[in-house]
PDB file of N, CA and C in Angstrom:
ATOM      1  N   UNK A   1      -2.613   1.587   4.872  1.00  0.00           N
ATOM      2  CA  UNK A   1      -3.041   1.111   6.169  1.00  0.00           C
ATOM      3  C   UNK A   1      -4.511   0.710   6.149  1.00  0.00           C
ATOM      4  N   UNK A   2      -5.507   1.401   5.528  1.00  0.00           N
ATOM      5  CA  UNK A   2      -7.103   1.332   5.310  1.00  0.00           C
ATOM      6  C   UNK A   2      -7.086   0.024   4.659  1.00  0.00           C
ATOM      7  N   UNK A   3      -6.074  -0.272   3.673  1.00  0.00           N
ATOM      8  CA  UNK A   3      -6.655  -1.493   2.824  1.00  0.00           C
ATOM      9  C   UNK A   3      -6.086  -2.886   3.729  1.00  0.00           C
ATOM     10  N   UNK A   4      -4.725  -2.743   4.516  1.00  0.00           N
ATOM     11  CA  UNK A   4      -4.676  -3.507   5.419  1.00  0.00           C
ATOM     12  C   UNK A   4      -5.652  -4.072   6.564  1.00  0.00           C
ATOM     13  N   UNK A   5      -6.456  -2.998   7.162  1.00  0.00           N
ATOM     14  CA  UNK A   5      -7.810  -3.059   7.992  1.00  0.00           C
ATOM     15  C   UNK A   5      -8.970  -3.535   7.295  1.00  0.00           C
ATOM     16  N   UNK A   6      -9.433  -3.145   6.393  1.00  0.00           N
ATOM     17  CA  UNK A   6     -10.459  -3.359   6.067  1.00  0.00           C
ATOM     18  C   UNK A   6     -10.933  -4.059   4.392  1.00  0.00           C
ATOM     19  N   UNK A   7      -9.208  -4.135   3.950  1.00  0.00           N
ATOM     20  CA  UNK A   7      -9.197  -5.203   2.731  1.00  0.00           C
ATOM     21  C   UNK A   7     -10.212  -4.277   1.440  1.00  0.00           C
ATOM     22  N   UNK A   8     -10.936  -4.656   0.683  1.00  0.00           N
ATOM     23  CA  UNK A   8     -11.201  -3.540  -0.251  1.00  0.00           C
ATOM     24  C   UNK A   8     -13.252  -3.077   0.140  1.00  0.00           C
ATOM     25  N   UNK A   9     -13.075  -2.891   1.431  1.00  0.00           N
ATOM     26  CA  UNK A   9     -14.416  -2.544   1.940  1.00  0.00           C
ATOM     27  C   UNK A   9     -13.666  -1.300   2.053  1.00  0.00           C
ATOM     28  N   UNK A  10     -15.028  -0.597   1.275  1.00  0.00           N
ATOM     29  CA  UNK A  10     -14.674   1.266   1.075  1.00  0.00           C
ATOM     30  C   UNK A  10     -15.653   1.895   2.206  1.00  0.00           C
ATOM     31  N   UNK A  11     -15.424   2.621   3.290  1.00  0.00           N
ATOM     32  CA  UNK A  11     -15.624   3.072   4.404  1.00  0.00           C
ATOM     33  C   UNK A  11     -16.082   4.112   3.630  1.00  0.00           C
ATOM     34  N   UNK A  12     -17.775   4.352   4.132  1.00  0.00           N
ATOM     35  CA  UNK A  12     -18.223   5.802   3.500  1.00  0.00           C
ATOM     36  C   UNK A  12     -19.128   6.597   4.252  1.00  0.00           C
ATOM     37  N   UNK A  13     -19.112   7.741   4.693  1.00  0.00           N
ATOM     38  CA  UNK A  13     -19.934   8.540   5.583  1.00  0.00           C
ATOM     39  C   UNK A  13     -20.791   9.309   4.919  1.00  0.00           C
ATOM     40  N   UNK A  14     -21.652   9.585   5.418  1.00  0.00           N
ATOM     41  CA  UNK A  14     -23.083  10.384   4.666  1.00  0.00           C
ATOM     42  C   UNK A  14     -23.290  11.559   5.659  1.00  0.00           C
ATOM     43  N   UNK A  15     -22.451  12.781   5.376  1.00  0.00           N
ATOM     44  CA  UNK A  15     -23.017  13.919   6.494  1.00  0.00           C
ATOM     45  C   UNK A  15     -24.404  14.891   5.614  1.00  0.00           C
ATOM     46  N   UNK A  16     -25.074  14.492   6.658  1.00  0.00           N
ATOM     47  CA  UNK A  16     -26.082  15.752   6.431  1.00  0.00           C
ATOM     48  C   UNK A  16     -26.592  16.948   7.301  1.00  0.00           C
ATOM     49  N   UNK A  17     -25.699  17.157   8.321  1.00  0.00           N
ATOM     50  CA  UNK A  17     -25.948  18.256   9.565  1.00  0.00           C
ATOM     51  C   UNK A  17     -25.820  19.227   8.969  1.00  0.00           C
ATOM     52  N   UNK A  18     -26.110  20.300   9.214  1.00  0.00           N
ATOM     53  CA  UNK A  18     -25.439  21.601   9.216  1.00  0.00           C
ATOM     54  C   UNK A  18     -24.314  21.333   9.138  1.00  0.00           C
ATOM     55  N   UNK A  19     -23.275  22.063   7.907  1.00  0.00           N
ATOM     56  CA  UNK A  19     -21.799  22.033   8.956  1.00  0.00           C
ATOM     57  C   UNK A  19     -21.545  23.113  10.128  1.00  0.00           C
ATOM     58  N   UNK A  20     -22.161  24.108  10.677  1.00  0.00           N
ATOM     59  CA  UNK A  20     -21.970  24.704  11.606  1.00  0.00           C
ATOM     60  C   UNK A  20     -21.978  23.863  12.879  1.00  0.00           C
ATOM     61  N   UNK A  21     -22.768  22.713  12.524  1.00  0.00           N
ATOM     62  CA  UNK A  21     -22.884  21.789  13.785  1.00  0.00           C
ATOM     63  C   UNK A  21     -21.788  20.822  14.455  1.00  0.00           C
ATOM     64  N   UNK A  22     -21.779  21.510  15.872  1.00  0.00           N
ATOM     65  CA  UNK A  22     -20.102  20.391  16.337  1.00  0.00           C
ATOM     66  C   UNK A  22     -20.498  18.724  15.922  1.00  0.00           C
ATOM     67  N   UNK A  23     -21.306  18.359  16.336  1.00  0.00           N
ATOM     68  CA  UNK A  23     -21.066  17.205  16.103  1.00  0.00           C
ATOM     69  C   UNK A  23     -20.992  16.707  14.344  1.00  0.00           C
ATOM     70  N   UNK A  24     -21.177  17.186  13.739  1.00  0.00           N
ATOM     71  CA  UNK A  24     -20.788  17.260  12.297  1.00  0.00           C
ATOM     72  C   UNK A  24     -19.411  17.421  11.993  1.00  0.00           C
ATOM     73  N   UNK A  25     -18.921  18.332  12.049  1.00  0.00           N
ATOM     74  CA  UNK A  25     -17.830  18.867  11.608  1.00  0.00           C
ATOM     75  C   UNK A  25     -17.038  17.873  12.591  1.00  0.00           C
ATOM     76  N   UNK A  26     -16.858  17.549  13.523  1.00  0.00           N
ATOM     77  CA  UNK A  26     -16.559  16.622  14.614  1.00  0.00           C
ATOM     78  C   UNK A  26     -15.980  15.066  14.098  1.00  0.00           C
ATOM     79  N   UNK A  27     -16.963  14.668  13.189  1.00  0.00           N
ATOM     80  CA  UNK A  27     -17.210  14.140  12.516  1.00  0.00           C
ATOM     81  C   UNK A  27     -16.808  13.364  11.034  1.00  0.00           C
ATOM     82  N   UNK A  28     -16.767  14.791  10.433  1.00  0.00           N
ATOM     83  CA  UNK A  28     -15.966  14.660   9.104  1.00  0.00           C
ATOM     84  C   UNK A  28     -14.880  14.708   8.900  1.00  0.00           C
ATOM     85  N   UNK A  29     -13.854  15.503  10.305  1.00  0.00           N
ATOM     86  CA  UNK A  29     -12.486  15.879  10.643  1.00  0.00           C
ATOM     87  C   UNK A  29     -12.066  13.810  11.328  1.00  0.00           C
ATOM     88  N   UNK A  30     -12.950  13.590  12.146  1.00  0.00           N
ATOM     89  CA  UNK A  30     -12.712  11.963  11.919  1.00  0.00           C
ATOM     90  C   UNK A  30     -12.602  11.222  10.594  1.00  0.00           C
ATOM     91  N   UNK A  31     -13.759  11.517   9.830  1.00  0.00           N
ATOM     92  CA  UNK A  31     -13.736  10.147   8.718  1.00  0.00           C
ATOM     93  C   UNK A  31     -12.763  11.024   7.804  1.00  0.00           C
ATOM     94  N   UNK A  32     -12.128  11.978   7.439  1.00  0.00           N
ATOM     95  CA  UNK A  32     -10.945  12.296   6.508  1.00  0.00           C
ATOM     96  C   UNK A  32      -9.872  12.096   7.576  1.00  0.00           C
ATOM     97  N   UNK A  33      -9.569  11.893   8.372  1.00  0.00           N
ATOM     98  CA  UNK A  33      -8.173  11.636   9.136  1.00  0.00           C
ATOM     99  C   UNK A  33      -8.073   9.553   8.918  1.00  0.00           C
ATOM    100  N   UNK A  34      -9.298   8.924   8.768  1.00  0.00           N
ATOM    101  CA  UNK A  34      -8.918   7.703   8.703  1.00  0.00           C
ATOM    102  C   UNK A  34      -8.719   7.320   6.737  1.00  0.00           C
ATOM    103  N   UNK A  35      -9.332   8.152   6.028  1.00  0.00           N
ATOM    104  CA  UNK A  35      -9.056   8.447   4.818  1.00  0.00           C
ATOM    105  C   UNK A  35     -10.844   7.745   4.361  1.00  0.00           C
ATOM    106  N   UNK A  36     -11.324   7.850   5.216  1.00  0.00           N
ATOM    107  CA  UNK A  36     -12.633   7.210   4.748  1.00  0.00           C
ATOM    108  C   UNK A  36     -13.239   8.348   3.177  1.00  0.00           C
ATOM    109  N   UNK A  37     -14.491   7.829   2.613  1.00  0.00           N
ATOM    110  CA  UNK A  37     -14.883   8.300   1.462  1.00  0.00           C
ATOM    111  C   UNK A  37     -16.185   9.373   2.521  1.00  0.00           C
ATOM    112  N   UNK A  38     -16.012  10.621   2.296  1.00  0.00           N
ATOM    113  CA  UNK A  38     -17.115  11.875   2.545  1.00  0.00           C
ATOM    114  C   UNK A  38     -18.402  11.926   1.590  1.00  0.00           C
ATOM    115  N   UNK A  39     -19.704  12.013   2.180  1.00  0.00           N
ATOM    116  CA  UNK A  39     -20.989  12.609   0.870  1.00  0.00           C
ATOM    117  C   UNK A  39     -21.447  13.505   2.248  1.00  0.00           C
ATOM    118  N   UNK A  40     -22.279  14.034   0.728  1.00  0.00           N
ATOM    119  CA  UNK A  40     -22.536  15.193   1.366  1.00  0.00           C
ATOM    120  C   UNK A  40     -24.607  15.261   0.757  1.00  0.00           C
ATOM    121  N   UNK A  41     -25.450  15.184   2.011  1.00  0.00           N
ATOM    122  CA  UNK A  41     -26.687  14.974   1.651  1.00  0.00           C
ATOM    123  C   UNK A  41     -27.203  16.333   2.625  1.00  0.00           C
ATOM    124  N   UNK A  42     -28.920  16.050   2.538  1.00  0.00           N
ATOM    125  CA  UNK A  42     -29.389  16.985   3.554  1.00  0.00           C
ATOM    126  C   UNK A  42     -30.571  16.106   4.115  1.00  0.00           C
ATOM    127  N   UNK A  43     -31.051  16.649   5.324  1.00  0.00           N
ATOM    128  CA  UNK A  43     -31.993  15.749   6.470  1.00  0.00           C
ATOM    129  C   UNK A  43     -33.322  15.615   5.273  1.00  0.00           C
ATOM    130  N   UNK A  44     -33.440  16.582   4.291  1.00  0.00           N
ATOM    131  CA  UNK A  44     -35.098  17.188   3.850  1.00  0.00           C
ATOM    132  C   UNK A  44     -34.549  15.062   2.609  1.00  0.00           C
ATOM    133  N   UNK A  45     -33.431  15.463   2.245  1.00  0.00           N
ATOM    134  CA  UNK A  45     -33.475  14.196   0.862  1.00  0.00           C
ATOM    135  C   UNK A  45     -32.681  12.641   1.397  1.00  0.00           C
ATOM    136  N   UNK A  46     -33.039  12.225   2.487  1.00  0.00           N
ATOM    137  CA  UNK A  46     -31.835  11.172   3.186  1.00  0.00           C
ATOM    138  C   UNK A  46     -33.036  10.074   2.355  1.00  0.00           C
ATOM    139  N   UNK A  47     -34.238  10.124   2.795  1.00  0.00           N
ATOM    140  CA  UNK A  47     -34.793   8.987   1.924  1.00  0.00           C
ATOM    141  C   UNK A  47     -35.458   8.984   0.519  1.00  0.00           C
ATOM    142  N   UNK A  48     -35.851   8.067  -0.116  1.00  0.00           N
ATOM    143  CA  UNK A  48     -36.500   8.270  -1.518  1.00  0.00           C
ATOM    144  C   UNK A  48     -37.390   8.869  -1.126  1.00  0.00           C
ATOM    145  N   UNK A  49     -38.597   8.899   0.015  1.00  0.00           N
ATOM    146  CA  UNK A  49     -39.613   9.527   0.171  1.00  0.00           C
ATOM    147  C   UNK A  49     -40.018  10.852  -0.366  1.00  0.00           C
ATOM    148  N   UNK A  50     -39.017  11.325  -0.113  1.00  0.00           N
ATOM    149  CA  UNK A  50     -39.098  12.647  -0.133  1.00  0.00           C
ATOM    150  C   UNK A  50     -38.596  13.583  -1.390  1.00  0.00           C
ATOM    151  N   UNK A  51     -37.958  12.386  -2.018  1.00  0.00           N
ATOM    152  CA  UNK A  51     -37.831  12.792  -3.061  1.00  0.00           C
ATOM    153  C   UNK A  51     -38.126  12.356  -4.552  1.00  0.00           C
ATOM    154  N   UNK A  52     -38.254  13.299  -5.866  1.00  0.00           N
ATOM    155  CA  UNK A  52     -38.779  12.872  -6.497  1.00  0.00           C
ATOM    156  C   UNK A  52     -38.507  12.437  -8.044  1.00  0.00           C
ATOM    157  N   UNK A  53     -38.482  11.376  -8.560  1.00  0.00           N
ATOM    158  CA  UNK A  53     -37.449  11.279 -10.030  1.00  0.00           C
ATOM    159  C   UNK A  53     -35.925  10.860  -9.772  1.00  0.00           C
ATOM    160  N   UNK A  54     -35.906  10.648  -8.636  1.00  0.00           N
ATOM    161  CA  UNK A  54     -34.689  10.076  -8.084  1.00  0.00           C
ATOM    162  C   UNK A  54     -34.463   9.486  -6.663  1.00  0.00           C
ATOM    163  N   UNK A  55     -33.233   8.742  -6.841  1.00  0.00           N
ATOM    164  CA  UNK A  55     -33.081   8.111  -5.250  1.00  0.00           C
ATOM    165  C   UNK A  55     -32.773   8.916  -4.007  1.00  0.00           C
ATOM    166  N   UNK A  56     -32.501   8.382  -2.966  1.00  0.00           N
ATOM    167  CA  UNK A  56     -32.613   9.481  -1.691  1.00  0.00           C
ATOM    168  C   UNK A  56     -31.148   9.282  -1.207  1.00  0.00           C
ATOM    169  N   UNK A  57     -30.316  10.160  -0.193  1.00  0.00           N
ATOM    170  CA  UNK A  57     -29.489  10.193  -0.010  1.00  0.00           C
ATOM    171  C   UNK A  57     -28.675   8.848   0.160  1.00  0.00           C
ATOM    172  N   UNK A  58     -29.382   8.208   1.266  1.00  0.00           N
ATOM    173  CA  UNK A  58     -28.804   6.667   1.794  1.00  0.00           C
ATOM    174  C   UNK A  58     -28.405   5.572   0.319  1.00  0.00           C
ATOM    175  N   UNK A  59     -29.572   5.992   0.095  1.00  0.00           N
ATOM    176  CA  UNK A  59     -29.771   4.684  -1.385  1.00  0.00           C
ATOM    177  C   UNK A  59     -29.022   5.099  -2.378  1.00  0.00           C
ATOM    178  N   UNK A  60     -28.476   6.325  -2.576  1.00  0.00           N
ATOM    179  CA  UNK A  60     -27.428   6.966  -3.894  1.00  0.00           C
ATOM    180  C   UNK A  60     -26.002   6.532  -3.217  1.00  0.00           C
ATOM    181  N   UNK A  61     -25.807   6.824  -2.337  1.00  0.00           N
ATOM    182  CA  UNK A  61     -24.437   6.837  -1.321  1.00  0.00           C
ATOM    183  C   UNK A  61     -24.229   5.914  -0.880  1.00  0.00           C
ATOM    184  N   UNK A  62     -25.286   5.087  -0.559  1.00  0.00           N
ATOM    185  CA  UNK A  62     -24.734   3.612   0.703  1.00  0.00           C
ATOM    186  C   UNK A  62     -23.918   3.578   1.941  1.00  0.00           C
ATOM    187  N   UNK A  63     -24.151   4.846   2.652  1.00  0.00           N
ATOM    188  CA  UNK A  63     -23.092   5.408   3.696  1.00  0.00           C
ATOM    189  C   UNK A  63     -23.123   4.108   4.808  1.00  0.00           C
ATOM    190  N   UNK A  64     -21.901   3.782   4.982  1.00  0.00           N
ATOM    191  CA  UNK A  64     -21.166   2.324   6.143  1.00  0.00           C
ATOM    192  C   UNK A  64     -22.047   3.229   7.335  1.00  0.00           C
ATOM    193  N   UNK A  65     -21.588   4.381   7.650  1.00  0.00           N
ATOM    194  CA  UNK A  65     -22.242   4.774   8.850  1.00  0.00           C
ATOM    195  C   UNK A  65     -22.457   6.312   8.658  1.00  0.00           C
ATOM    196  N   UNK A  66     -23.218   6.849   9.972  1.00  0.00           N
ATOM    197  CA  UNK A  66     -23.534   8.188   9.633  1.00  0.00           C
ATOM    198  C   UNK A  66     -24.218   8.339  11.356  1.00  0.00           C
ATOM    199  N   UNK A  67     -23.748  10.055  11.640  1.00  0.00           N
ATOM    200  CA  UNK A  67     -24.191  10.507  12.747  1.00  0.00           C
ATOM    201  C   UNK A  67     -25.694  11.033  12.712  1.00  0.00           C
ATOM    202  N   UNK A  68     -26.496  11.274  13.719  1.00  0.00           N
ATOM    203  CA  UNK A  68     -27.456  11.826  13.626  1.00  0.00           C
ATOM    204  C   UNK A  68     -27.899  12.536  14.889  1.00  0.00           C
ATOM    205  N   UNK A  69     -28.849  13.013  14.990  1.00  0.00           N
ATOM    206  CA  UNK A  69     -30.085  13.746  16.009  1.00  0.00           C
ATOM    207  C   UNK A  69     -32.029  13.769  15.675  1.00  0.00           C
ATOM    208  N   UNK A  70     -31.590  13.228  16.814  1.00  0.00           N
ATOM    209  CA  UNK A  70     -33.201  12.417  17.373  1.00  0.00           C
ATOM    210  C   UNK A  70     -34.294  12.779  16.075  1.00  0.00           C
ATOM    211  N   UNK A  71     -34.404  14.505  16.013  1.00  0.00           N
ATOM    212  CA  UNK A  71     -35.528  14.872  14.900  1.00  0.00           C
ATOM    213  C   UNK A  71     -35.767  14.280  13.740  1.00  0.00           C
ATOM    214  N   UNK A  72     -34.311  13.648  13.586  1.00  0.00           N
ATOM    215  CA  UNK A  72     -33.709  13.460  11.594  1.00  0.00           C
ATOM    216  C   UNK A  72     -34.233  11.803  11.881  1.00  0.00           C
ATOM    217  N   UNK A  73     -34.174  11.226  13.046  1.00  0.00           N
ATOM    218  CA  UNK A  73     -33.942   9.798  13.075  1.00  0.00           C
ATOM    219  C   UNK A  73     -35.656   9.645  12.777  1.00  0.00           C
ATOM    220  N   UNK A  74     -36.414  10.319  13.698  1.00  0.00           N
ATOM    221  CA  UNK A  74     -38.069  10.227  13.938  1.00  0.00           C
ATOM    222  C   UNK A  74     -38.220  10.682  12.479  1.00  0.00           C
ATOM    223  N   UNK A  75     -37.815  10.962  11.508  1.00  0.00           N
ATOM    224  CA  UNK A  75     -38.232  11.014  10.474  1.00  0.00           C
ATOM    225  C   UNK A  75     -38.186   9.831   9.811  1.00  0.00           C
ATOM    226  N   UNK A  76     -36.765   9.603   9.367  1.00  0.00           N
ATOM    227  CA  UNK A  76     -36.649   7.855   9.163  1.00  0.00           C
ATOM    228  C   UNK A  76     -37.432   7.282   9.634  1.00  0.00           C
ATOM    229  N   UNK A  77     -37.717   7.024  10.804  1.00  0.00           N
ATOM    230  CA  UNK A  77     -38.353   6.068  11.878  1.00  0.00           C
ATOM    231  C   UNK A  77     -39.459   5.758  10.995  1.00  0.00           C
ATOM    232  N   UNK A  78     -40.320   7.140  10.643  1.00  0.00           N
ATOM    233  CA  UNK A  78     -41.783   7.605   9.976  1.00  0.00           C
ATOM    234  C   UNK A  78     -41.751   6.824   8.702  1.00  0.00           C
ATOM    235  N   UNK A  79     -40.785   6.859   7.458  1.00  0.00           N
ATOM    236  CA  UNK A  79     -40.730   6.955   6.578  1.00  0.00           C
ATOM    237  C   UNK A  79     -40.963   5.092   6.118  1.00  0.00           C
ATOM    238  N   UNK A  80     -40.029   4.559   7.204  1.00  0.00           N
ATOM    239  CA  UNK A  80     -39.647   3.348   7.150  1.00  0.00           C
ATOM    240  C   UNK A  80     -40.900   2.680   7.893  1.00  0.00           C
ATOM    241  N   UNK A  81     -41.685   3.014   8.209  1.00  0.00           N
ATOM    242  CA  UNK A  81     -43.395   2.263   9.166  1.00  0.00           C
ATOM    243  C   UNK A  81     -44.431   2.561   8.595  1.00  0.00           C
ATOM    244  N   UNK A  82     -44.233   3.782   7.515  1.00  0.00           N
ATOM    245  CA  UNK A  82     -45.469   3.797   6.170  1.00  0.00           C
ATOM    246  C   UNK A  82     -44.737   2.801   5.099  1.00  0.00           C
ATOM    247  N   UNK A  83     -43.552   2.806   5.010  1.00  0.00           N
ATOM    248  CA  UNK A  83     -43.077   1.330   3.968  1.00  0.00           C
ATOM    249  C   UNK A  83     -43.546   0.033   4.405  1.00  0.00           C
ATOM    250  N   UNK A  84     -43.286   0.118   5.571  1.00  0.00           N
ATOM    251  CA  UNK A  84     -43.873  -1.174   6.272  1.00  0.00           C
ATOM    252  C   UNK A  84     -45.317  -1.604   6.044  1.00  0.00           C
ATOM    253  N   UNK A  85     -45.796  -0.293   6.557  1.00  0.00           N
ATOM    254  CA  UNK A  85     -47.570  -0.398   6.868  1.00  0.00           C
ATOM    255  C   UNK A  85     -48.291  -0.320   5.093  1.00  0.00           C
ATOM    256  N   UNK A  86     -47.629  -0.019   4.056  1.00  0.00           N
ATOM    257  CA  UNK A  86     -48.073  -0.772   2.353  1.00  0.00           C
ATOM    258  C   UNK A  86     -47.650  -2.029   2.188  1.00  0.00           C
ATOM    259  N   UNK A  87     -46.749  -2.735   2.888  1.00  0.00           N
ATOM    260  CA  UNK A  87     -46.181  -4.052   1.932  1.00  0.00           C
ATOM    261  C   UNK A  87     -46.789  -4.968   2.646  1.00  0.00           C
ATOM    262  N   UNK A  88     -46.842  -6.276   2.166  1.00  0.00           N
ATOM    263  CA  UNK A  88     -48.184  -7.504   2.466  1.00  0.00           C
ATOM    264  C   UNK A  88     -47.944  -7.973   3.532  1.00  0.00           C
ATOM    265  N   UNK A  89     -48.444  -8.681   4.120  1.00  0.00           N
ATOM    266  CA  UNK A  89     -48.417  -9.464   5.502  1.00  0.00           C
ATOM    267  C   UNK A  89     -47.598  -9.981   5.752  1.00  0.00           C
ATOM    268  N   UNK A  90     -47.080 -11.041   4.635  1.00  0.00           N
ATOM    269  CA  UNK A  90     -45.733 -11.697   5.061  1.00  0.00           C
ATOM    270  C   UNK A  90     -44.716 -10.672   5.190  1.00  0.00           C
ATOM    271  N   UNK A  91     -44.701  -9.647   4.480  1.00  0.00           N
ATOM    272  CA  UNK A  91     -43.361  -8.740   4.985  1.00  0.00           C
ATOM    273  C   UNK A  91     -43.540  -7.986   6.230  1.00  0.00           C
ATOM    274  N   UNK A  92     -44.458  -7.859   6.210  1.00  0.00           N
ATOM    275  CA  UNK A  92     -44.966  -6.816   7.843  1.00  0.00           C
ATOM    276  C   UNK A  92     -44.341  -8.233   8.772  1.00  0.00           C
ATOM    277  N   UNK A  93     -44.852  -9.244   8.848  1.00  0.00           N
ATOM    278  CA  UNK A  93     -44.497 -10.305   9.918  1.00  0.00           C
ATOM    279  C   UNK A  93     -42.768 -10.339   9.823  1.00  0.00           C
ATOM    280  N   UNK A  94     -42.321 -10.197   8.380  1.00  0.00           N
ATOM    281  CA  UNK A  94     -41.079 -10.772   8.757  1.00  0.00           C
ATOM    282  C   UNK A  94     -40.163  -9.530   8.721  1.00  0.00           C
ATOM    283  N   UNK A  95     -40.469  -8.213   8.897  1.00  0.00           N
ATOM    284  CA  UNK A  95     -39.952  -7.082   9.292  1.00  0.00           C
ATOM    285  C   UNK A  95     -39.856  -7.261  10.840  1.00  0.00           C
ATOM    286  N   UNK A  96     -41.488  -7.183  11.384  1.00  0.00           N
ATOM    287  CA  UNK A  96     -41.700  -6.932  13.033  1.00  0.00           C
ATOM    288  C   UNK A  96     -41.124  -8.183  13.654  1.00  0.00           C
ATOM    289  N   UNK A  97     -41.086  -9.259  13.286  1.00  0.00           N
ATOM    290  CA  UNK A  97     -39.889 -10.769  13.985  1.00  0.00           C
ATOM    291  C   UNK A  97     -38.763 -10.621  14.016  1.00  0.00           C
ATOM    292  N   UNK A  98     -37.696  -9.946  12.714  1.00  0.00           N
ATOM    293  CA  UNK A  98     -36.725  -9.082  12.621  1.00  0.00           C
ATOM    294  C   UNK A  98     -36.160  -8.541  13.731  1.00  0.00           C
ATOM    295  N   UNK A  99     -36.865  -7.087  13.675  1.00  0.00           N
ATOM    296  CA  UNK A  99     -36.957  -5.932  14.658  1.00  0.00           C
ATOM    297  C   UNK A  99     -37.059  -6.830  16.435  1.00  0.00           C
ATOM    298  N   UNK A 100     -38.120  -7.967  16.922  1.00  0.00           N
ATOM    299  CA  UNK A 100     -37.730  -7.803  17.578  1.00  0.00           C
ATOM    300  C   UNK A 100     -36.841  -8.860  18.199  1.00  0.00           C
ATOM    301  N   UNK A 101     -36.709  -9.520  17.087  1.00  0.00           N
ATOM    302  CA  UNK A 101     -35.169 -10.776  17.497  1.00  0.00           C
ATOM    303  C   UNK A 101     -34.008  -9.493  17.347  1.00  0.00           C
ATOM    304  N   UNK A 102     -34.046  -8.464  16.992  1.00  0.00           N
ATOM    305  CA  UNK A 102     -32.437  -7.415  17.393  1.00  0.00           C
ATOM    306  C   UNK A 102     -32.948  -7.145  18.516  1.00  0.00           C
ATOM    307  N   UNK A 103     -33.807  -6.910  18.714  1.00  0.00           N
ATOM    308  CA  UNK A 103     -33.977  -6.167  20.030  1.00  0.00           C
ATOM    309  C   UNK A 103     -33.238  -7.457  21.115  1.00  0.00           C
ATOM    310  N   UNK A 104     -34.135  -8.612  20.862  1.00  0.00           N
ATOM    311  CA  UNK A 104     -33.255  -9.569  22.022  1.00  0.00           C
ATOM    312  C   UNK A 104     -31.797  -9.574  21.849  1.00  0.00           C
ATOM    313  N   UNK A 105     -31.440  -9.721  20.820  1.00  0.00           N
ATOM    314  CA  UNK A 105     -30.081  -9.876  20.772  1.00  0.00           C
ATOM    315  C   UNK A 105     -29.070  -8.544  21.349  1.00  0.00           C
ATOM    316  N   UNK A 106     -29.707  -7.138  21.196  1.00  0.00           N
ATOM    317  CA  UNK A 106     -29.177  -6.452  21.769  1.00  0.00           C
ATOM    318  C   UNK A 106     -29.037  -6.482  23.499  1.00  0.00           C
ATOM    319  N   UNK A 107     -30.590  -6.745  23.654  1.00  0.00           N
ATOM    320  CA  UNK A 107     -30.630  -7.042  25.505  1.00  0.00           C
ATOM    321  C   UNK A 107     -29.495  -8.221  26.026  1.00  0.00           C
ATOM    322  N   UNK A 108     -29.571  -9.369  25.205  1.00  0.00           N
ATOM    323  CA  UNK A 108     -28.739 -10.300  25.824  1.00  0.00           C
ATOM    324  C   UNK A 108     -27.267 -10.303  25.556  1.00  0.00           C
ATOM    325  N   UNK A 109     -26.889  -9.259  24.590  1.00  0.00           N
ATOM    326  CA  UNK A 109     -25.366  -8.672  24.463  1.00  0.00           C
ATOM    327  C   UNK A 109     -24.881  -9.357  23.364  1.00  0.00           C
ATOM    328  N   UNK A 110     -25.633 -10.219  22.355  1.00  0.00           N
ATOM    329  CA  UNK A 110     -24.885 -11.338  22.024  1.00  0.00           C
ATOM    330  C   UNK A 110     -24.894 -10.653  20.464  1.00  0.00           C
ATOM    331  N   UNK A 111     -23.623 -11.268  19.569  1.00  0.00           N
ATOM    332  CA  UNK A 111     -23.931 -10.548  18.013  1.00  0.00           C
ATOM    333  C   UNK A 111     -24.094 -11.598  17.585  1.00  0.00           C
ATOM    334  N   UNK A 112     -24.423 -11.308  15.894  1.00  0.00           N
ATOM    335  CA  UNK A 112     -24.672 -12.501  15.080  1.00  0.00           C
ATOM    336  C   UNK A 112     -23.378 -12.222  14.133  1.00  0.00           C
ATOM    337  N   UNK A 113     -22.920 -13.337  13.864  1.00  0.00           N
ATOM    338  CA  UNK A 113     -21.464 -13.622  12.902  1.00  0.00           C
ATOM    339  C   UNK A 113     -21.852 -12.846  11.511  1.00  0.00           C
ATOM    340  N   UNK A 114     -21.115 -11.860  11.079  1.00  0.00           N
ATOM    341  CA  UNK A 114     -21.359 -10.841   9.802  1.00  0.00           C
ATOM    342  C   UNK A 114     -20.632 -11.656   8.879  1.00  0.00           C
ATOM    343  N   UNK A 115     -20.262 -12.735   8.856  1.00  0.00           N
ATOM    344  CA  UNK A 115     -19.978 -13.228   7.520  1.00  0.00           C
ATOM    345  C   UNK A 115     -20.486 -14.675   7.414  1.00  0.00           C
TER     346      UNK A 115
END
């Protein structure tokens, strides 16, 4: 049925909550009921930043999607605006034009064609 839906795009989740946490476990009981692919990371190693001699959770895994909470995100947020704030001008410009052509596109409801 998965390969009927989604043809040979491999559906992969990246939990890093607690599993004591409902919305985790919540979560993973979803992506194994659709037969999606499970990893298993933690909030401290989601980016390279933080880690060292190797890649970071996202970038080892390539998770399609993944749940979160606010603390874990403001970290990202951090991690990804000191990447920003080293790389040269033209990328700073064509990051922040990026960022805020989604932003319009989110306000005005409209998507852009993914293929």
């Amino acid at each position: 049925m998965q390969d009927a839906l989604l043809g040979s795009f491999e559906l992969r989740y990246l939990a890093y909550l607690p599993l004591a946490h409902i919305f985790e476990i919540t979560m993973e009981h979803a992506v194994l009921q659709v037969g999606a692919c499970l990893g298993y990371g933690s909030a401290k190693t989601l980016s390279q930043a933080s880690c060292r001699n190797c890649k970071g959770d996202i970038q080892e895994w390539k998770p399609v999607f993944m749940v979160g909470i606010p603390a874990v995100w403001e970290t990202v947020k951090k991690g990804i605006l000191a990447n920003v704030a080293k790389a040269s001008k033209p990328v700073q410009a064509l990051f922040w034009s990026s960022l805020t052509a989604k932003r319009y596109v989110i306000v005005i409801d409209a998507t852009f064609p993914t293929c």
